[in-house]
C-alpha atoms as a PDB file:
ATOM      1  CA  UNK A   1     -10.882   7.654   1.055  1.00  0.00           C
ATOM      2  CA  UNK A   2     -12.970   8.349   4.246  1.00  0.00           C
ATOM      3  CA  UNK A   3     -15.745  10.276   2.033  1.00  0.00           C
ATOM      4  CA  UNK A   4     -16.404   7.804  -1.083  1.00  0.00           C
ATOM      5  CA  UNK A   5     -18.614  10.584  -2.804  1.00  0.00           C
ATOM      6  CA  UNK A   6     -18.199  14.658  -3.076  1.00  0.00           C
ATOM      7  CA  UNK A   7     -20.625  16.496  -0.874  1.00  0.00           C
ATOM      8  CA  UNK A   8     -23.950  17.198  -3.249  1.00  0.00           C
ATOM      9  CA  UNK A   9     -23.461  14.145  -5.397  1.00  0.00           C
ATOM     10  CA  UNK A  10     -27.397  14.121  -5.014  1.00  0.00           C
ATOM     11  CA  UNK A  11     -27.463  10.734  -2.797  1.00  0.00           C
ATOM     12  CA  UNK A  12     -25.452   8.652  -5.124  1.00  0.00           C
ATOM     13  CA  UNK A  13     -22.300   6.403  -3.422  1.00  0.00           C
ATOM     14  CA  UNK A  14     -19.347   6.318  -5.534  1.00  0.00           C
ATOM     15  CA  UNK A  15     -16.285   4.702  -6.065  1.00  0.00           C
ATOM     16  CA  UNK A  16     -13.597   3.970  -9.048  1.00  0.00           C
ATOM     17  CA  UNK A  17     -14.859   1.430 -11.679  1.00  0.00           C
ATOM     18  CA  UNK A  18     -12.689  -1.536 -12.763  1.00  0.00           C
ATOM     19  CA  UNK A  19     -12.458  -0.350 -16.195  1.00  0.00           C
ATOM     20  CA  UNK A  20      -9.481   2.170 -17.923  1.00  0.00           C
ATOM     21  CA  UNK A  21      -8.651   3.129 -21.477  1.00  0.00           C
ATOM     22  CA  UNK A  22      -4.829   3.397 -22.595  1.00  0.00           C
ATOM     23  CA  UNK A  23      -2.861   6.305 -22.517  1.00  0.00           C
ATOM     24  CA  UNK A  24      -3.050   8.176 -25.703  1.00  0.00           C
ATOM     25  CA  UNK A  25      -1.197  11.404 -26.917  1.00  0.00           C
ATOM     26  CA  UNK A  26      -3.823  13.723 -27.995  1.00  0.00           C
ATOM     27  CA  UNK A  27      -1.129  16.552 -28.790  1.00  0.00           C
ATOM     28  CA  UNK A  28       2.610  17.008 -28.252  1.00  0.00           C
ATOM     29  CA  UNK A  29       2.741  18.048 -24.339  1.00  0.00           C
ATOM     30  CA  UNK A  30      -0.639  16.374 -23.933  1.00  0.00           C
ATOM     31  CA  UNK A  31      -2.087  12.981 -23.198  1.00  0.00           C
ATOM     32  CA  UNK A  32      -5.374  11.812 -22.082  1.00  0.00           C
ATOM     33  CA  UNK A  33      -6.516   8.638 -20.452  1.00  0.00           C
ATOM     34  CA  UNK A  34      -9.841   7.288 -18.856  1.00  0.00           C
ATOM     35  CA  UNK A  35     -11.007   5.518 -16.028  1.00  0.00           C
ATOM     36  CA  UNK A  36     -14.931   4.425 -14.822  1.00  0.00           C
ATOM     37  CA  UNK A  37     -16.666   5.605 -11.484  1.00  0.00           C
ATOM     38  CA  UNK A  38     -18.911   3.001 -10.090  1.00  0.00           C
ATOM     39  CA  UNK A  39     -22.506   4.301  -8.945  1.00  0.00           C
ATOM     40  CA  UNK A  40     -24.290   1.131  -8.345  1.00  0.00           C
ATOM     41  CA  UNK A  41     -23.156  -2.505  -8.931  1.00  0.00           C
ATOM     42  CA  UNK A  42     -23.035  -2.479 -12.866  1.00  0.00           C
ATOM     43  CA  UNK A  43     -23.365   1.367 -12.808  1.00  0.00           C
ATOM     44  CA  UNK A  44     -20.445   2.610 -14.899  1.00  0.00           C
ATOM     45  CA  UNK A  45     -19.482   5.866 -16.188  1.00  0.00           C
ATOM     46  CA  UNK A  46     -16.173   6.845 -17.581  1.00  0.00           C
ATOM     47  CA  UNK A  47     -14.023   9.628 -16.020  1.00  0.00           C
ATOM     48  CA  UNK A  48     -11.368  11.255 -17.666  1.00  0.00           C
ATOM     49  CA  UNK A  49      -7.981  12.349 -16.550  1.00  0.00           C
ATOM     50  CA  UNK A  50      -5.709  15.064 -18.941  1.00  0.00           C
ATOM     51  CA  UNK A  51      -2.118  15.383 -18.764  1.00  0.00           C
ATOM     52  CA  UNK A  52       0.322  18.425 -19.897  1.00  0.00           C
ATOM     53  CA  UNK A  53       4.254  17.883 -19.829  1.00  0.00           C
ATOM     54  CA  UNK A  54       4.916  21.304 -18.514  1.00  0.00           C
ATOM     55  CA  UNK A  55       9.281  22.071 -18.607  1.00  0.00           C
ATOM     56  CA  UNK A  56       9.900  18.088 -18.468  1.00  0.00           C
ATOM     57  CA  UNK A  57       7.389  17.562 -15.572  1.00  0.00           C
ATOM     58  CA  UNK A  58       3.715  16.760 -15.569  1.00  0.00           C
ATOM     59  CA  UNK A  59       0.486  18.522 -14.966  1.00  0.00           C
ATOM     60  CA  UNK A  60      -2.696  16.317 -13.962  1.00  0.00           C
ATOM     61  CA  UNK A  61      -5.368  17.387 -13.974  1.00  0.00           C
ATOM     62  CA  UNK A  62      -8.427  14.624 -12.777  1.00  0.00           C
ATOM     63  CA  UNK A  63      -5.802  12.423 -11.641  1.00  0.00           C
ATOM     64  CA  UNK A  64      -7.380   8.648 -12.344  1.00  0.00           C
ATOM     65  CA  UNK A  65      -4.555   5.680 -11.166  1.00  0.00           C
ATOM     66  CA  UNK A  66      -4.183   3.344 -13.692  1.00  0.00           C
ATOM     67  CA  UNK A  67      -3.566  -0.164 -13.780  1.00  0.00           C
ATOM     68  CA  UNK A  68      -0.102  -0.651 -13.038  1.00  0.00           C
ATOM     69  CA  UNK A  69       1.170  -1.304 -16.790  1.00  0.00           C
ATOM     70  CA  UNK A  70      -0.308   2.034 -18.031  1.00  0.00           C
ATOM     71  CA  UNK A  71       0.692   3.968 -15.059  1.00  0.00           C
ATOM     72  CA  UNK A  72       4.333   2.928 -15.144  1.00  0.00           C
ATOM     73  CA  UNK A  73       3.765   4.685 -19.028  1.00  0.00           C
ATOM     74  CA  UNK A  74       2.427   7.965 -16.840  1.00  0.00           C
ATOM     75  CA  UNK A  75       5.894   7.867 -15.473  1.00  0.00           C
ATOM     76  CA  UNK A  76       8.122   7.374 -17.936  1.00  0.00           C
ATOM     77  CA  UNK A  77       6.652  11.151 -19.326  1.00  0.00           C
ATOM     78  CA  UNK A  78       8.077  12.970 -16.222  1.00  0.00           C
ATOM     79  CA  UNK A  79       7.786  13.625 -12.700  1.00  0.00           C
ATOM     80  CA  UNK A  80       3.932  14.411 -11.546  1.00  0.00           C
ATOM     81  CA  UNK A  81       4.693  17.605 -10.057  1.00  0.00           C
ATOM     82  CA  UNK A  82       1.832  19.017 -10.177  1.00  0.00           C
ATOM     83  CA  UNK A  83      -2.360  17.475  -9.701  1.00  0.00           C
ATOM     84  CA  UNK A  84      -5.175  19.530 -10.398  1.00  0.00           C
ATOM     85  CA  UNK A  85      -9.168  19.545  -9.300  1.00  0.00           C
ATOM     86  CA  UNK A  86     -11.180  21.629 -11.511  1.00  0.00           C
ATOM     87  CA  UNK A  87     -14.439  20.811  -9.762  1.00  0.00           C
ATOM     88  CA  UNK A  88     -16.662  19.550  -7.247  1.00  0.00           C
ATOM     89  CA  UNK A  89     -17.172  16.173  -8.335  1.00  0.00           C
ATOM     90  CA  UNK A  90     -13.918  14.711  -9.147  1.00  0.00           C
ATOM     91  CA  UNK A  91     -11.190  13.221  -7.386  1.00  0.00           C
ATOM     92  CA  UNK A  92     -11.527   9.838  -5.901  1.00  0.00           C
ATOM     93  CA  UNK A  93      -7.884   8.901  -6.819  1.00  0.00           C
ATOM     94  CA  UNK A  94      -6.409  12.237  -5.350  1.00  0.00           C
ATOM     95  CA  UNK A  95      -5.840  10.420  -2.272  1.00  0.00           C
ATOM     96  CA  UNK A  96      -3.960   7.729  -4.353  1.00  0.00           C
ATOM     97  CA  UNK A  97      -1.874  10.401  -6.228  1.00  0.00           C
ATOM     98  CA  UNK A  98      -0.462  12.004  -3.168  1.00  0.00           C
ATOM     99  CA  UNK A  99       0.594   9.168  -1.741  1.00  0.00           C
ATOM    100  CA  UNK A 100       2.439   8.024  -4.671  1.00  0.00           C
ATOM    101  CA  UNK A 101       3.941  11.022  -5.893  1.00  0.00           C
ATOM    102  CA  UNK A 102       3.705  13.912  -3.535  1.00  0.00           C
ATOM    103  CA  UNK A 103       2.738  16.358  -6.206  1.00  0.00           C
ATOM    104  CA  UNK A 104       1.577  20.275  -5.421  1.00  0.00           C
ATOM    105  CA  UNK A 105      -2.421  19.846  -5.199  1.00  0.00           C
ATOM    106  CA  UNK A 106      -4.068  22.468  -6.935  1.00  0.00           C
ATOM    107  CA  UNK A 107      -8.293  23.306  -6.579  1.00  0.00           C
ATOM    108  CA  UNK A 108     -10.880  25.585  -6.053  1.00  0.00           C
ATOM    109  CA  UNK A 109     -11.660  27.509  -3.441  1.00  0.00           C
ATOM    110  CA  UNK A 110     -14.514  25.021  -1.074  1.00  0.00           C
ATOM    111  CA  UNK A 111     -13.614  21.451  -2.466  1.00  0.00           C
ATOM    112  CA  UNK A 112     -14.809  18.834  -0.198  1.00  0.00           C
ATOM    113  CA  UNK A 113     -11.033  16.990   0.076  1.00  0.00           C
ATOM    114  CA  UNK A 114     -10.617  13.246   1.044  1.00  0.00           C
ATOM    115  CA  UNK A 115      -8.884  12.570   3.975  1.00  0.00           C
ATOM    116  CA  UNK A 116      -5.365  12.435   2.992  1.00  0.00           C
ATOM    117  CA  UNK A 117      -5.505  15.372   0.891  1.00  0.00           C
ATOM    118  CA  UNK A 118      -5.042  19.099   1.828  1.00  0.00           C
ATOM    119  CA  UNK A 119      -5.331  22.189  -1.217  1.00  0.00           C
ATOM    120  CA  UNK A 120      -1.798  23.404  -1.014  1.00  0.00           C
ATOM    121  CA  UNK A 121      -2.526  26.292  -3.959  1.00  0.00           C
ATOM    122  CA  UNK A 122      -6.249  27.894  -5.028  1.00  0.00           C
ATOM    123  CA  UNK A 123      -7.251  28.188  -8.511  1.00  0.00           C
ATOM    124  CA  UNK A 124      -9.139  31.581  -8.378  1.00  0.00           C
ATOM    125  CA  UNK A 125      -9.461  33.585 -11.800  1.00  0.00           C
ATOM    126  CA  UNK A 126      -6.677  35.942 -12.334  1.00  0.00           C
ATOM    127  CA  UNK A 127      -4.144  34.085  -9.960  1.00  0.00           C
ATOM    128  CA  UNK A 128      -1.667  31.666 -11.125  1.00  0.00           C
ATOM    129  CA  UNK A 129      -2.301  27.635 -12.713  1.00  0.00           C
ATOM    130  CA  UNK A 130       0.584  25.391 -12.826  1.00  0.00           C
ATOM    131  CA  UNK A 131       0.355  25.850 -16.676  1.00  0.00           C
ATOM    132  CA  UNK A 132       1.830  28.551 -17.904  1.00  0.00           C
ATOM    133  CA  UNK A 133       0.252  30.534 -20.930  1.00  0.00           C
ATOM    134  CA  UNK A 134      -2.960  29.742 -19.011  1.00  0.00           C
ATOM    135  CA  UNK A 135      -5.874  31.630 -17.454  1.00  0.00           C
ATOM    136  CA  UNK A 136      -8.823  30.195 -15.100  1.00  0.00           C
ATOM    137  CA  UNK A 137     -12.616  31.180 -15.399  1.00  0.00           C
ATOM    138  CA  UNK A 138     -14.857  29.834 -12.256  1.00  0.00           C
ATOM    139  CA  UNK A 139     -18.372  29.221 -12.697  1.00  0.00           C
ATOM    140  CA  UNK A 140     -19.488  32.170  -9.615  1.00  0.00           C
ATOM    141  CA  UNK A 141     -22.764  30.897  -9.041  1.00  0.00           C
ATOM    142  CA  UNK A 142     -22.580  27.326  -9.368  1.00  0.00           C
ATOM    143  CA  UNK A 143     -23.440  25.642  -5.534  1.00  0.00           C
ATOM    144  CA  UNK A 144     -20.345  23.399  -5.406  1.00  0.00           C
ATOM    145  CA  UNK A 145     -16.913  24.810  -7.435  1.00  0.00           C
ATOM    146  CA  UNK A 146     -16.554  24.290 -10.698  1.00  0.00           C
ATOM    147  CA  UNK A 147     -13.629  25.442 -12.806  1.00  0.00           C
ATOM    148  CA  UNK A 148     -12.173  25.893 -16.610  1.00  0.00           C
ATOM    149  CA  UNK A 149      -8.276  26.191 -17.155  1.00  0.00           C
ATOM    150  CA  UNK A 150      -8.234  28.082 -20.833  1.00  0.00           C
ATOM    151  CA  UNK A 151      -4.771  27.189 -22.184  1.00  0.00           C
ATOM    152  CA  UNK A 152      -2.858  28.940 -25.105  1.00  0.00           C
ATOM    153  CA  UNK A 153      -1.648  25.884 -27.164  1.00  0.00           C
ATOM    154  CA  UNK A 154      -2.850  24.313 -29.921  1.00  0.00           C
ATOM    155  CA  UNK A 155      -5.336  27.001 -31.759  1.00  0.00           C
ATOM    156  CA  UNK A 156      -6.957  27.519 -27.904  1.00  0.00           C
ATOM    157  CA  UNK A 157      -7.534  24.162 -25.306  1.00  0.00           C
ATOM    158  CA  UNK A 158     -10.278  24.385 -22.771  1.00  0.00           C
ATOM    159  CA  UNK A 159      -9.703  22.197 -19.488  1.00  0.00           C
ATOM    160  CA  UNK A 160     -13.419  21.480 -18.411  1.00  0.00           C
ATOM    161  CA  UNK A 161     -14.550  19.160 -15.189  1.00  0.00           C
ATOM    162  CA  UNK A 162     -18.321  18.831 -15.362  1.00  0.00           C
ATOM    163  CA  UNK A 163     -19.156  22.112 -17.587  1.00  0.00           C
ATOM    164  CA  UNK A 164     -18.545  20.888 -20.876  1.00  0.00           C
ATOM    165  CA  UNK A 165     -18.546  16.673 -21.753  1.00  0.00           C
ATOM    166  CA  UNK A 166     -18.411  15.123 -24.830  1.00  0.00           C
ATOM    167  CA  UNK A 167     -20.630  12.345 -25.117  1.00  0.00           C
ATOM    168  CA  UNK A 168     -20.130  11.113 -28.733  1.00  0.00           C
ATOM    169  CA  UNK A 169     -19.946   7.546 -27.751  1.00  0.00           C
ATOM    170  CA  UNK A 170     -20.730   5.570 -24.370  1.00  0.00           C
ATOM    171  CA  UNK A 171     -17.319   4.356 -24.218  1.00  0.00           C
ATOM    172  CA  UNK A 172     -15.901   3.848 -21.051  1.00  0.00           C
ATOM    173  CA  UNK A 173     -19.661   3.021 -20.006  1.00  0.00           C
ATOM    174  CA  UNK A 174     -21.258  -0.390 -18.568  1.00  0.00           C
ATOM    175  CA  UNK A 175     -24.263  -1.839 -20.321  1.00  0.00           C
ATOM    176  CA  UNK A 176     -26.304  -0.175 -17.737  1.00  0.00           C
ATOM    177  CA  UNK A 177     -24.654   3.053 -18.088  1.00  0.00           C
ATOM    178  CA  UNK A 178     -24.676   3.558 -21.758  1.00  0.00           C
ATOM    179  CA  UNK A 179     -28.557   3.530 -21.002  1.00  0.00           C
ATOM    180  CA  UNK A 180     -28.870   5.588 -18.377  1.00  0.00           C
ATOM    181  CA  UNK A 181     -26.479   7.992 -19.604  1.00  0.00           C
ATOM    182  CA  UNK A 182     -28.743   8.444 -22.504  1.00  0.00           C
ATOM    183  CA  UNK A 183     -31.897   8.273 -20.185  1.00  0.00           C
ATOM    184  CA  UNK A 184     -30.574  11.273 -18.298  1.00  0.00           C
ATOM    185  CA  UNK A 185     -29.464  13.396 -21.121  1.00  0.00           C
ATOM    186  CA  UNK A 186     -25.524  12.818 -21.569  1.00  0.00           C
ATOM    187  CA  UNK A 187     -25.486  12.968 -25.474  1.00  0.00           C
ATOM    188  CA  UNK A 188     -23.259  14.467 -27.939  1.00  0.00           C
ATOM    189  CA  UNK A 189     -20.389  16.735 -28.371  1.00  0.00           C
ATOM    190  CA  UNK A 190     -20.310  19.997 -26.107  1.00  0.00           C
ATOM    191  CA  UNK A 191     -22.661  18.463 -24.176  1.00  0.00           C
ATOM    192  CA  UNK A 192     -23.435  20.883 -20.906  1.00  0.00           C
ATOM    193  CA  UNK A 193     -23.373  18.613 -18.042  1.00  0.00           C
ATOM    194  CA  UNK A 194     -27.053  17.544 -16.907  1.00  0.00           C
ATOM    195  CA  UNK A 195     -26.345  15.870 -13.508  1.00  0.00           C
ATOM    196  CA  UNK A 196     -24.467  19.179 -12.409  1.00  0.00           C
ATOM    197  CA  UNK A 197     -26.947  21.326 -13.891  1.00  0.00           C
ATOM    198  CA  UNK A 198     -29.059  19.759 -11.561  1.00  0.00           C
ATOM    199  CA  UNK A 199     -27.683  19.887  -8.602  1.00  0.00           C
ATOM    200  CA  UNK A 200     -25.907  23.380  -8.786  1.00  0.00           C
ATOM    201  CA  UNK A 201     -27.319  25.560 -11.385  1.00  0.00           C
ATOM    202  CA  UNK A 202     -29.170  28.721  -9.867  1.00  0.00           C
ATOM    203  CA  UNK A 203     -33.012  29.151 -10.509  1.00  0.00           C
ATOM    204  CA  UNK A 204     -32.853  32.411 -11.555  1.00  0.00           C
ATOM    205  CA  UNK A 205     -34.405  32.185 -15.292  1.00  0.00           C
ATOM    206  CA  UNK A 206     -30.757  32.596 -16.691  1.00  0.00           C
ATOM    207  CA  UNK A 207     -29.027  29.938 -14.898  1.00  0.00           C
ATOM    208  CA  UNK A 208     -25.092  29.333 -16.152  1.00  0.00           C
ATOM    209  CA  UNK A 209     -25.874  31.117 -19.581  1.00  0.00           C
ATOM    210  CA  UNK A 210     -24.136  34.455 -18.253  1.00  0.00           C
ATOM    211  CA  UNK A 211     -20.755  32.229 -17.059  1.00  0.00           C
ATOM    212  CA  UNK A 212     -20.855  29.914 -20.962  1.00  0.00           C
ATOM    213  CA  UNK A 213     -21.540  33.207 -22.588  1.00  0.00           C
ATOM    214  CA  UNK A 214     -18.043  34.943 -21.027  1.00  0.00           C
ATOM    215  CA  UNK A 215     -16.267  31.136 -21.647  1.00  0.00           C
ATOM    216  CA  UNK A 216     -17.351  31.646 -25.531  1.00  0.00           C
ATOM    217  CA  UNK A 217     -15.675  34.820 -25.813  1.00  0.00           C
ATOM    218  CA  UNK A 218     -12.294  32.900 -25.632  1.00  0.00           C
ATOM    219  CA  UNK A 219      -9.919  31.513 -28.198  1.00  0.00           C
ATOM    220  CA  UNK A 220     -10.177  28.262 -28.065  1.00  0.00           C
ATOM    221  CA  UNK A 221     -10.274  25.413 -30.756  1.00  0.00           C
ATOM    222  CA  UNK A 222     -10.271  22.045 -28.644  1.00  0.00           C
ATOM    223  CA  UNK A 223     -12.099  21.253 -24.938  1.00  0.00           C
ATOM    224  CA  UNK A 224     -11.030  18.377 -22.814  1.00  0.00           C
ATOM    225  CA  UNK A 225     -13.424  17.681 -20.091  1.00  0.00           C
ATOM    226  CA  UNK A 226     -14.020  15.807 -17.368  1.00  0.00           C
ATOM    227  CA  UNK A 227     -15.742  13.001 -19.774  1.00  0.00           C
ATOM    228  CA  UNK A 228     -15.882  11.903 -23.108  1.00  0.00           C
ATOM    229  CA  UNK A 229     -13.259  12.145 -25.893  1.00  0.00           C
ATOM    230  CA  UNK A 230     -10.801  15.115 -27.016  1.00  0.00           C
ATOM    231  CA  UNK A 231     -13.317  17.793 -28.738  1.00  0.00           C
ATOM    232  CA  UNK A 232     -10.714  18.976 -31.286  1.00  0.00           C
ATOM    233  CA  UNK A 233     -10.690  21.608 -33.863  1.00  0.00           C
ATOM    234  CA  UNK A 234     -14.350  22.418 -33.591  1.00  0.00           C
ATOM    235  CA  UNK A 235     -14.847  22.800 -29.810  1.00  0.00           C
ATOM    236  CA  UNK A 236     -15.979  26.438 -29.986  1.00  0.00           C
ATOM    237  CA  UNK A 237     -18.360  26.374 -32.498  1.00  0.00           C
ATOM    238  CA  UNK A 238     -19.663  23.003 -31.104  1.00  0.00           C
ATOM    239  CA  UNK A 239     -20.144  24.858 -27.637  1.00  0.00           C
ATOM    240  CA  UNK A 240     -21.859  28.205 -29.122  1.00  0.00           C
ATOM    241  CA  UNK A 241     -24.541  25.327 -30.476  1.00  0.00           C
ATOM    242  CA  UNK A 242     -24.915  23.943 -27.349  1.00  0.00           C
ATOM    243  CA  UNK A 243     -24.749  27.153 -25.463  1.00  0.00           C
ATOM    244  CA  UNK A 244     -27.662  28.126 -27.892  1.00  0.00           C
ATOM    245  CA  UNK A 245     -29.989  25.416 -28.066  1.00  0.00           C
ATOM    246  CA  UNK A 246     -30.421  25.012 -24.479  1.00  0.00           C
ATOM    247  CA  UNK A 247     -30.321  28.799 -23.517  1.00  0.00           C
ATOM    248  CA  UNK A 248     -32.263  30.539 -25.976  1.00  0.00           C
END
């Protein structure tokens, strides 16, 4: 990648970490698996990348490469037809991912792109995802894109990038980032991303309340975001506390 970190990362380099979790079905047509991003040396976070088998072909969305024992286990799933950007501050391995598989790249409208890399279909609300039963709500007033793909499976699944995390556990984390995680307010489940709230909530006395209130008036049961563990069953009401506690 020319550009190791997405613009407004707030000064930070990036890169990907060393580290990876296995692949692991979370559902039927779903599987999840994680990777780290690298901030400083011994600065490790975990990032998280979702995949949906979609008519025998696959749907991935936060593509992270693998090590080559778990990818080849990506593969035997299905084609990757299809890789998806939900927001601003994802994507280091999209570069990777095109190169290996070719797929249809799917983001928001102004994502910063690595070289190697070109949006080939928008996600704007109300036009089509690759998923179908599926519906997109954008975050209008964040400063960089940001993006939730609300799928009808499974009691209601929402697709989150930096919106909604679940921070649970510091798995996936270095020493040093299970600290600073906690330093910097990454805790628990539903938790409303601090570093983005940082950089690209609006100072308006509001902020992103108006955009979580319209997300809560969807079905949904489970969220899968951008880090942290499947939120399953409880993802709703676990977002309504969140949504709650930090807004009113």
């Amino acid at each position: 990648m020319a550009r190791d970190r997405p613009s407004g990362s707030g000064g930070f380099r990036t890169a990907p970490g060393p580290r990876s979790g296995p692949l692991t079905q979370v559902f039927d047509d779903v599987w999840w698996a994680w990777g780290t991003t690298r901030f400083l040396p011994g600065l490790l976070f975990p990032r998280n990348m979702w995949i949906v088998r979609e008519g025998g072909e696959l749907v991935v969305i936060h593509g992270v490469m693998l090590p080559d024992e778990e990818q080849r286990k990506v593969e035997a799933l299905g084609p990757v037809k299809h890789l998806v950007r939900l927001g601003a501050f994802h994507g280091m391995d999209d570069a990777r991912y095109v190169k290996r598989y070719a797929p249809v790249v799917w983001a928001p409208p102004g994502v910063d792109q690595p070289e190697g890399v070109r949006t080939d279909r928008e996600l704007r609300p109300g036009a089509p995802t690759p998923l179908a039963g599926s519906s997109l709500l954008a975050f209008a007033s964040s400063r960089t894109p940001e993006t939730v793909i609300h799928l009808e499976r499974h009691g209601g699944i929402l697709f989150t990038c930096d919106s909604v995390q679940n921070w649970d556990t510091t798995e996936g984390c270095s020493l040093l980032g299970g600290v600073m995680s906690r330093m910097m307010g990454f805790r628990g489940r539903a938790c409303i991303g601090p570093g983005w709230r940082k950089l690209c909530e609006p100072k308006d006395g509001r902020g992103f309340e108006p955009d979580f209130r319209r997300l809560l008036q969807l079905d949904f049961r489970h969220a899968l975001g951008g880090h942290g563990g499947p939120m399953l069953n409880s993802a709703r009401l676990d977002l309504l506390a969140s949504v709650d506690a930090l807004y009113t």
